[in-house]
Every structure is written in structure tokens, then in C-alpha cells.
N, C-alpha and C. Protein backbone atom coordinates (compact mmCIF):
# COMPACT_ATOMS: atom_id res chain seq x y z
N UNK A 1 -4.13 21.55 -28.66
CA UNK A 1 -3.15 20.49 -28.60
C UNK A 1 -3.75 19.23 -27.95
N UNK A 2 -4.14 19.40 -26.88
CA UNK A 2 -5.23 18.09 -26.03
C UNK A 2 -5.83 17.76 -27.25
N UNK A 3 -6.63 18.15 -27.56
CA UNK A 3 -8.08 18.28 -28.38
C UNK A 3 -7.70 17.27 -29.68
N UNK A 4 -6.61 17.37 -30.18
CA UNK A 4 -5.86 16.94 -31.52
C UNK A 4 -4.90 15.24 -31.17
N UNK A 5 -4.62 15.58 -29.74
CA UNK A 5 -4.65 14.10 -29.14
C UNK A 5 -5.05 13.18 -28.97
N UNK A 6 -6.60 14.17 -28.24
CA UNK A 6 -7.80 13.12 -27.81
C UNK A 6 -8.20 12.14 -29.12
N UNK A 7 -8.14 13.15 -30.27
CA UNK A 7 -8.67 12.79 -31.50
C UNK A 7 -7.51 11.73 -32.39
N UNK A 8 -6.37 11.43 -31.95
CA UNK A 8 -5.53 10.76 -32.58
C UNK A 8 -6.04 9.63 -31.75
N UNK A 9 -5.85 9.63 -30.23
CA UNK A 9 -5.93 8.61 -29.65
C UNK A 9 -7.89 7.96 -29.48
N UNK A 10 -8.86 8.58 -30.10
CA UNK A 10 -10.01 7.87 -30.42
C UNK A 10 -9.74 7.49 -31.94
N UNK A 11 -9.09 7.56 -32.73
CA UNK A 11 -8.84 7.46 -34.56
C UNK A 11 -7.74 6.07 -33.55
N UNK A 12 -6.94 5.64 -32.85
CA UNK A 12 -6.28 4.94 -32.67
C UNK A 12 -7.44 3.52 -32.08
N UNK A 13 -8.04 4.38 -31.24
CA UNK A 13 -8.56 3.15 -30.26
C UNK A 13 -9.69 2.56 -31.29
N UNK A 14 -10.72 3.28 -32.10
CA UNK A 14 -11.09 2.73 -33.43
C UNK A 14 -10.33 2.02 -34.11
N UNK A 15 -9.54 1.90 -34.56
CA UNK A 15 -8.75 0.83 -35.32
C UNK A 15 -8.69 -0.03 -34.35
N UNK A 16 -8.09 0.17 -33.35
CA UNK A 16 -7.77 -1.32 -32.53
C UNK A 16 -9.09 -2.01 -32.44
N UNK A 17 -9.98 -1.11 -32.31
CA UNK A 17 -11.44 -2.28 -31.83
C UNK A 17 -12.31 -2.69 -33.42
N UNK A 18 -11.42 -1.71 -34.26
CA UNK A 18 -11.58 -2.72 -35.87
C UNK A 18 -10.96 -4.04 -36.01
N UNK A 19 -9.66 -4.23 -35.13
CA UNK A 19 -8.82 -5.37 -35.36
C UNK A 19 -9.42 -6.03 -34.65
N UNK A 20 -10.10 -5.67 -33.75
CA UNK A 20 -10.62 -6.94 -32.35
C UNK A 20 -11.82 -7.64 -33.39
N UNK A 21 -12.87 -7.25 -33.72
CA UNK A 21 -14.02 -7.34 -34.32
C UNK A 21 -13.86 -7.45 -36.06
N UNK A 22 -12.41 -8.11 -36.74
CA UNK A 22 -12.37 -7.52 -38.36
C UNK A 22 -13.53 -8.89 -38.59
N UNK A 23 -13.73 -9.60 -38.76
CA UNK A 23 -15.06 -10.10 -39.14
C UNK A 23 -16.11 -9.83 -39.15
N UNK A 24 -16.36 -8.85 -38.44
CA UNK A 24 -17.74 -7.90 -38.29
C UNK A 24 -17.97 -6.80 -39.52
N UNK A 25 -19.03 -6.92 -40.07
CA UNK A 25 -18.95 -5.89 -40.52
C UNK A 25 -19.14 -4.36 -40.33
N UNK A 26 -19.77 -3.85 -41.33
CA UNK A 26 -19.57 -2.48 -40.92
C UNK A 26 -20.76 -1.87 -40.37
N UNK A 27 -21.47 -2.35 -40.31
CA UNK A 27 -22.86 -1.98 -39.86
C UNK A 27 -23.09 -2.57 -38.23
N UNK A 28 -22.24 -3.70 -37.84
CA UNK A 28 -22.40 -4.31 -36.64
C UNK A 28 -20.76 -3.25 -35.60
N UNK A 29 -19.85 -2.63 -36.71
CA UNK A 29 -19.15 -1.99 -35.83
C UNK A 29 -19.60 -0.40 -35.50
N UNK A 30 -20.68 -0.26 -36.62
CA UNK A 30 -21.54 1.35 -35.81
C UNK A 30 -22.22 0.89 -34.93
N UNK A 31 -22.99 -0.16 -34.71
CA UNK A 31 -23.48 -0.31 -33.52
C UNK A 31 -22.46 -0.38 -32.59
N UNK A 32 -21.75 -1.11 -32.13
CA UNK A 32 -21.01 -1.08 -31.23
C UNK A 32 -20.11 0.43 -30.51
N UNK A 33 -20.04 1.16 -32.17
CA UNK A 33 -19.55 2.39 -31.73
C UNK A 33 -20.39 3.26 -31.23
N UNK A 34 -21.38 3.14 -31.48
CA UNK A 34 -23.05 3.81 -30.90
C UNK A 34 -23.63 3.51 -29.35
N UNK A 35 -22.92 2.05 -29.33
CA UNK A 35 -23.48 1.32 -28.16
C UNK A 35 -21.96 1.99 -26.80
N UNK A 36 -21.10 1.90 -27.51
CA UNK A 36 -19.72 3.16 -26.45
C UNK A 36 -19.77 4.40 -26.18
N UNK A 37 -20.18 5.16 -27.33
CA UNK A 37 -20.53 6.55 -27.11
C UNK A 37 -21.55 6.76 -26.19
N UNK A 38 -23.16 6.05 -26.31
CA UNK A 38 -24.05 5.77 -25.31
C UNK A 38 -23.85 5.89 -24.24
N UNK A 39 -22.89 4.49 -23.50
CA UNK A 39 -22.56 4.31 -22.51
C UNK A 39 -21.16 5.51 -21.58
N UNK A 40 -20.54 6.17 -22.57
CA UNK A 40 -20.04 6.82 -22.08
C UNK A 40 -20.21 8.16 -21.14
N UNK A 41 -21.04 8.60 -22.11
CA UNK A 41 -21.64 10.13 -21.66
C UNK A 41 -21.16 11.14 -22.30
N UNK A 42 -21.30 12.44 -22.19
CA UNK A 42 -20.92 13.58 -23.21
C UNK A 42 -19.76 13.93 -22.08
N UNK A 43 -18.84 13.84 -21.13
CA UNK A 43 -17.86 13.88 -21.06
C UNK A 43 -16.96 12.76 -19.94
N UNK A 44 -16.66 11.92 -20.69
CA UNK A 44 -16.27 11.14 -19.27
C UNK A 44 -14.87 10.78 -19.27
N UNK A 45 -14.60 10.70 -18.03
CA UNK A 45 -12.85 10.28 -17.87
C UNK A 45 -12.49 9.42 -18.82
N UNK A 46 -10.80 9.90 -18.71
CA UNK A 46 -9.98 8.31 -19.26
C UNK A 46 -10.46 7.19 -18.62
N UNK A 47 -10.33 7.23 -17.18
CA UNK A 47 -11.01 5.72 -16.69
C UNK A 47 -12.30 4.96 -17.10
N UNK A 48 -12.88 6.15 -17.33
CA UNK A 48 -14.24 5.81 -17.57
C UNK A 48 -14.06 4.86 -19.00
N UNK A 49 -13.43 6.07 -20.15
CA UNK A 49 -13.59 5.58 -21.48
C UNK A 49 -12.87 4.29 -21.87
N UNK A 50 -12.12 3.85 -21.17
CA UNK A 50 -11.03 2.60 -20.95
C UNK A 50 -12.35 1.58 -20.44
N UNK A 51 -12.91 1.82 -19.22
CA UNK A 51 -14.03 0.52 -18.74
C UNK A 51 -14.97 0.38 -19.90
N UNK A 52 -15.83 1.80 -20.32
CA UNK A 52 -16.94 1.71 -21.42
C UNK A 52 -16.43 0.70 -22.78
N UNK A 53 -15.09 1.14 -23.38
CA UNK A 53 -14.68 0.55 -24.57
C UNK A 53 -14.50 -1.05 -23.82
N UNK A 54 -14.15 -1.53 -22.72
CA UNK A 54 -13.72 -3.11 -22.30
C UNK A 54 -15.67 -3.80 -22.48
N UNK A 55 -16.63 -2.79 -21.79
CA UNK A 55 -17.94 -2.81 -21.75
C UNK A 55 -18.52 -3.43 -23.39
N UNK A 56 -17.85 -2.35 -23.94
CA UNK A 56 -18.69 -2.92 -25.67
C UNK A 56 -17.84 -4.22 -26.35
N UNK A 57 -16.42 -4.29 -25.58
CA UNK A 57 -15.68 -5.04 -26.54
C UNK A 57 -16.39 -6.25 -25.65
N UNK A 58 -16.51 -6.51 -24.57
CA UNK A 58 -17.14 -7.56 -24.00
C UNK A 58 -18.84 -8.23 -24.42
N UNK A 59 -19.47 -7.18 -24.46
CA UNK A 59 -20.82 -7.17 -25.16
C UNK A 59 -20.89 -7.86 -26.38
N UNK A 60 -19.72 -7.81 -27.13
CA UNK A 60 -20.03 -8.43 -28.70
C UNK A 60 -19.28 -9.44 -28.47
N UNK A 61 -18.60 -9.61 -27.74
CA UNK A 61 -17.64 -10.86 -27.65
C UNK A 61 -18.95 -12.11 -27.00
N UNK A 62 -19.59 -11.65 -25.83
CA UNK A 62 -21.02 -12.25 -25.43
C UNK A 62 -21.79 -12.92 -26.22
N UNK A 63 -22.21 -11.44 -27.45
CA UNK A 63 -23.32 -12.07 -28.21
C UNK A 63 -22.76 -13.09 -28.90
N UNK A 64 -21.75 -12.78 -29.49
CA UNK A 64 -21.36 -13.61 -30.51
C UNK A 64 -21.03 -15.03 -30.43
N UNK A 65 -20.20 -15.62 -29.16
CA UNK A 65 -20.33 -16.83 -28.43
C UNK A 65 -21.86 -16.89 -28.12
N UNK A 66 -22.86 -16.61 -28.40
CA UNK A 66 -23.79 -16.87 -27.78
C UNK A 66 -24.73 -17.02 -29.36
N UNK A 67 -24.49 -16.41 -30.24
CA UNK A 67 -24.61 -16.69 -31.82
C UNK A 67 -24.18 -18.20 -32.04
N UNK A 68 -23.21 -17.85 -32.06
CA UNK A 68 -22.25 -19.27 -32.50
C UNK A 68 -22.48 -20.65 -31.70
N UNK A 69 -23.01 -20.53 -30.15
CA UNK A 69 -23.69 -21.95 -29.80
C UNK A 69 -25.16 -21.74 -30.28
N UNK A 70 -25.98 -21.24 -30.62
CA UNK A 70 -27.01 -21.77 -31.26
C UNK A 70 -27.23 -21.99 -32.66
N UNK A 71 -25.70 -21.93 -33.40
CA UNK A 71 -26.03 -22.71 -34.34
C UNK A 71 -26.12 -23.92 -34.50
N UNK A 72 -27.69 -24.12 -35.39
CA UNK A 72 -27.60 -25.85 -35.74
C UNK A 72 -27.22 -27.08 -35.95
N UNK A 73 -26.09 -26.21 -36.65
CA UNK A 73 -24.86 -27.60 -37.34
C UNK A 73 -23.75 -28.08 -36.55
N UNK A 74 -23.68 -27.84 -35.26
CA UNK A 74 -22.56 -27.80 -34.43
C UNK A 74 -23.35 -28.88 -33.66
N UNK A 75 -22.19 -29.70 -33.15
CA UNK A 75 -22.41 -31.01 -32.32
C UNK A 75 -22.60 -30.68 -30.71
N UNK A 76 -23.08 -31.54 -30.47
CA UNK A 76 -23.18 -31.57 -28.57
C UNK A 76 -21.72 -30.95 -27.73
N UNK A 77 -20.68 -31.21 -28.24
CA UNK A 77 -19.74 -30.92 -27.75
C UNK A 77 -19.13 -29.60 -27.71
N UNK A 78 -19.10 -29.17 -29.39
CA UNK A 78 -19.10 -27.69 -29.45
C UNK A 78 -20.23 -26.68 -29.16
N UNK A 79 -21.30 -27.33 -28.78
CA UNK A 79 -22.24 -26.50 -28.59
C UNK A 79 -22.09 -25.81 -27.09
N UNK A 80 -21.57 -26.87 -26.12
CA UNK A 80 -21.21 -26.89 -24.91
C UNK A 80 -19.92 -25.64 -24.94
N UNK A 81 -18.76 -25.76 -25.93
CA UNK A 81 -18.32 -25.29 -25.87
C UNK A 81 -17.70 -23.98 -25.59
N UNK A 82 -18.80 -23.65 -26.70
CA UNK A 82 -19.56 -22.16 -27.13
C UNK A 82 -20.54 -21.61 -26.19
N UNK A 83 -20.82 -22.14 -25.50
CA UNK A 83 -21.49 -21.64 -24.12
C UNK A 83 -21.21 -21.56 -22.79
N UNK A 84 -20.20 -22.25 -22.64
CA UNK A 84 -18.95 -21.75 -21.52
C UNK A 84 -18.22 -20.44 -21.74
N UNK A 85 -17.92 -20.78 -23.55
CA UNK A 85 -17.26 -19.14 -24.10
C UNK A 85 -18.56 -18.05 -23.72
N UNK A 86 -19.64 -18.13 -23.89
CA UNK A 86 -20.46 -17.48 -23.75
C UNK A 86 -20.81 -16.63 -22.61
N UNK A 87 -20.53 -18.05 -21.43
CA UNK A 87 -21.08 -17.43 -19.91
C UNK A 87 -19.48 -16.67 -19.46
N UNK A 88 -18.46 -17.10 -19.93
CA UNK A 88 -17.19 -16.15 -19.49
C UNK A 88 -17.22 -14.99 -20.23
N UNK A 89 -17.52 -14.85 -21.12
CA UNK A 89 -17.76 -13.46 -22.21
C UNK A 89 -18.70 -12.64 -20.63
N UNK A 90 -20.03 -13.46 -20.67
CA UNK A 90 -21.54 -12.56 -20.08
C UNK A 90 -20.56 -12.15 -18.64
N UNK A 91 -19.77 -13.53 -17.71
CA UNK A 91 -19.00 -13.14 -16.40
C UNK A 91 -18.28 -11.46 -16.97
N UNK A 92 -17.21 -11.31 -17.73
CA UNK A 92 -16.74 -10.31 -18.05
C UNK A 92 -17.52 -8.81 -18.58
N UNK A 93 -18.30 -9.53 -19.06
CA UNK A 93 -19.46 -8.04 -19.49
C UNK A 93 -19.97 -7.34 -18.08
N UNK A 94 -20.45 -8.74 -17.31
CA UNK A 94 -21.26 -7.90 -15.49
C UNK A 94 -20.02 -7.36 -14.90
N UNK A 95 -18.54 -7.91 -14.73
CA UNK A 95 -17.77 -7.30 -14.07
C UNK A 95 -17.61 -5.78 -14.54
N UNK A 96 -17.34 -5.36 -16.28
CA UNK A 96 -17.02 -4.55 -16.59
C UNK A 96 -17.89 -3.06 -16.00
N UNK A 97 -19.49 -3.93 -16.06
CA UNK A 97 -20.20 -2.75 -16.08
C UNK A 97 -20.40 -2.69 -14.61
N UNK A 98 -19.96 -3.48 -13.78
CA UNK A 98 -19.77 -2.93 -11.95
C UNK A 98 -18.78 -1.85 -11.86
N UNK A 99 -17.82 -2.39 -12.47
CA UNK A 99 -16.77 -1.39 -12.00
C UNK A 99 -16.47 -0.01 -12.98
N UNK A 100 -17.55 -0.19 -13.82
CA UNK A 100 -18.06 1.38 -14.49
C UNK A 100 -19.63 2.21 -13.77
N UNK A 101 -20.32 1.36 -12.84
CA UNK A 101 -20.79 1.61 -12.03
C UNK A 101 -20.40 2.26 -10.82
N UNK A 102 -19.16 1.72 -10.18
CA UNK A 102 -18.36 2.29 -8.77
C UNK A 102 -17.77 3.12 -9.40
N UNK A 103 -17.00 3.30 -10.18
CA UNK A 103 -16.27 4.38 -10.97
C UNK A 103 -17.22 5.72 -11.15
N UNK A 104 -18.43 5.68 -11.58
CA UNK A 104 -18.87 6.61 -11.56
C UNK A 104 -19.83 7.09 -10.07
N UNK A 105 -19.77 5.65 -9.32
CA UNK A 105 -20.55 6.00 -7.60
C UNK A 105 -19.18 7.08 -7.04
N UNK A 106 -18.29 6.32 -7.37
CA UNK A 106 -17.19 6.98 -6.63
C UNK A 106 -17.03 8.79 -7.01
N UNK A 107 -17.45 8.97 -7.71
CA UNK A 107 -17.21 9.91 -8.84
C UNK A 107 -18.43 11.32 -8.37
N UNK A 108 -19.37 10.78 -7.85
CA UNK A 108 -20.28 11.24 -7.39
C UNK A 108 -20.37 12.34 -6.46
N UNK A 109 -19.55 12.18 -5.11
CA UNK A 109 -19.58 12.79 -3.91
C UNK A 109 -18.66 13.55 -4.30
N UNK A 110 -17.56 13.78 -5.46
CA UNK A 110 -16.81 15.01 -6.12
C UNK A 110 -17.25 15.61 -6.43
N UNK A 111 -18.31 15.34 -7.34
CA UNK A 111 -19.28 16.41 -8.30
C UNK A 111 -19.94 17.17 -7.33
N UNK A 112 -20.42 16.83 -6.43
CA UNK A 112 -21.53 17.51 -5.46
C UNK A 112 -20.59 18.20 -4.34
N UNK A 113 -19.51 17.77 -4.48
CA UNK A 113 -19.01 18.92 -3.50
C UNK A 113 -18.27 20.06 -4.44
N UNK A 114 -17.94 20.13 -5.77
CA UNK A 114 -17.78 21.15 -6.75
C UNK A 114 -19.09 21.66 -6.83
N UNK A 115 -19.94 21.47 -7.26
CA UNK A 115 -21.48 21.78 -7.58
C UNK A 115 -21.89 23.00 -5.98
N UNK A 116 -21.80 22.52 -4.59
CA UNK A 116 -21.85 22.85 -3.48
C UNK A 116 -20.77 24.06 -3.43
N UNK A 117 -19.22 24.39 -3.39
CA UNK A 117 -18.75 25.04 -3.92
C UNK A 117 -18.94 26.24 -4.81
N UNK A 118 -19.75 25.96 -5.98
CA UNK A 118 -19.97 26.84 -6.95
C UNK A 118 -21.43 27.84 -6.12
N UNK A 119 -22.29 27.44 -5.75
CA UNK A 119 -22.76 27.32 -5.31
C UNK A 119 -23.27 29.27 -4.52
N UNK A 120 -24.03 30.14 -4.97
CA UNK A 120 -24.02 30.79 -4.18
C UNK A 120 -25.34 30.87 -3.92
N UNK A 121 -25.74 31.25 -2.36
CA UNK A 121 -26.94 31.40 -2.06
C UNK A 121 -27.09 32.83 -1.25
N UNK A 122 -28.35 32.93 -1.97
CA UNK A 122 -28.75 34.32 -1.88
C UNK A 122 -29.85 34.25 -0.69
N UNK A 123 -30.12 35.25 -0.19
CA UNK A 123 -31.45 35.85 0.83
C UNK A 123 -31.97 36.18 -0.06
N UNK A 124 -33.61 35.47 0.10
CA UNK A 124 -34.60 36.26 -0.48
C UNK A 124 -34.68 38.08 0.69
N UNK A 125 -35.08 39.33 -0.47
CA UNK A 125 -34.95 40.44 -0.11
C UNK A 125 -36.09 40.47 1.53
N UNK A 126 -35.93 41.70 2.28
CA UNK A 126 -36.66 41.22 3.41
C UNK A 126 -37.79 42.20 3.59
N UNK A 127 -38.77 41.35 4.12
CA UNK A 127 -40.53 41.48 3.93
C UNK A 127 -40.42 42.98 4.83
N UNK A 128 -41.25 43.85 4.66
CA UNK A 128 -41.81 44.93 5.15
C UNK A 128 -43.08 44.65 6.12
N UNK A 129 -42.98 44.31 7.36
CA UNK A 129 -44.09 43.76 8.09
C UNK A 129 -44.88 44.79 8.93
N UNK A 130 -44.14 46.14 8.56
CA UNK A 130 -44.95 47.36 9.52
C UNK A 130 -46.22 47.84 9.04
N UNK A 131 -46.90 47.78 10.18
CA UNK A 131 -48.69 47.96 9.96
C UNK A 131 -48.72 49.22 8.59
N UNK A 132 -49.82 49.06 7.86
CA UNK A 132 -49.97 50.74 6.94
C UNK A 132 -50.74 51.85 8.40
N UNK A 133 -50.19 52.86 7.72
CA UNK A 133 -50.77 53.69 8.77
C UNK A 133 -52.25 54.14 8.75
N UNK A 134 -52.72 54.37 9.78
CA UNK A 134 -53.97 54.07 10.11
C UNK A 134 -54.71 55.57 9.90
């Protein structure tokens, strides 16, 4: 039942980040979906997967203001433009990936005290130190 959720609600969050990006094509939205899965890990929180997906949607939002002022045909003004869009895109990309950074610092000192927990330690068996007989 989870399992059939998870999977409605990644078939959901794909579409939405089709609508964010529909000018893109289809080859620039496997990357991006390549570039989330990456960053996610093979199992990571809702919180996590909520920062990672803001992470990629920010990343292309970056490049792409950052495409679009170096094109040629655009005047002094829009060029300026497009590079303010650019450096607020790049501001939002570093925030995203701090606080998918603390998210997972924070995340840390849990694991290791489950890990510590699980945890059993054994005695090595004990040495026989009596002389052989003589």
C-alpha cells in the first residue's frame, strides 16, 4: 500500500516538474531526473526528497538564466537582466543544497546511535597462557 503511494506520488511529482520545465525537452528532463535521483540517495526521507527535487528544479532554473544572458542578440539591458535572474536562481541553488546538507548533518548522529544499538560486541575467545609441561 505505501509502496503504490510512493509510486503515485513520484508519477505525480514528475509531471509537476514536467510542467515547471515544458520547454525543455526530453533529453534535458532525463538529465535532470538523473541529476535528483543522484543527489538523493538509494533511500532518503520525505524531507530530503522535497530539498533534492527544489535542488534540481533550482539547478536548471540557474543554467538556463545563465543560457539566456549569454545570448548574443539581447541588448545591454536584458543581458543585465538575465543575470540578476541568474545570480537569484545560483542564491537559491547554494541555499537549497545547505539545507540538504544540515538535513542530512542532522541526520547523522541518529544513524550512529541505531548503528551503535544494533551493534553487538563480542570477546575475542581467551588465550591459554599456561607454560607446556616440561
Amino acid at each position: 500500500m505505501a509502496d503504490e503511494r510512493n509510486d503515485r506520488k513520484n508519477r505525480d511529482d514528475e509531471r509537476e516538474l514536467g510542467h515547471a520545465i515544458s520547454d525543455a525537452d526530453y533529453a534535458e528532463r532525463q538529465k535532470l531526473a538523473a541529476r535528483r535521483d543522484d543527489l538523493a540517495g538509494p533511500s532518503p526521507s520525505p524531507l530530503e526528497r522535497l530539498v533534492v527535487e527544489q535542488i534540481a528544479l533550482n539547478w536548471h532554473m540557474a543554467n538556463c538564466a545563465t543560457a539566456t544572458a549569454a545570448r548574443k542578440e539581447l541588448d545591454a539591458k536584458r543581458v543585465e537582466y538575465h543575470e540578476r535572474r541568474a545570480a537569484r536562481a545560483h542564491r537559491r541553488l547554494m541555499s537549497s543544497i545547505r539545507m540538504l546538507a544540515t538535513i542530512r548533518r542532522l541526520a547523522a548522529p541518529r544513524l550512529v546511535a541505531v548503528m551503535q544499538q544494533n551493534l553487538t560486541v563480542q570477546s575475542p575467545p581467551a588465550l591459554d597462557v599456561t607454560p607446556p609441561p616440561a
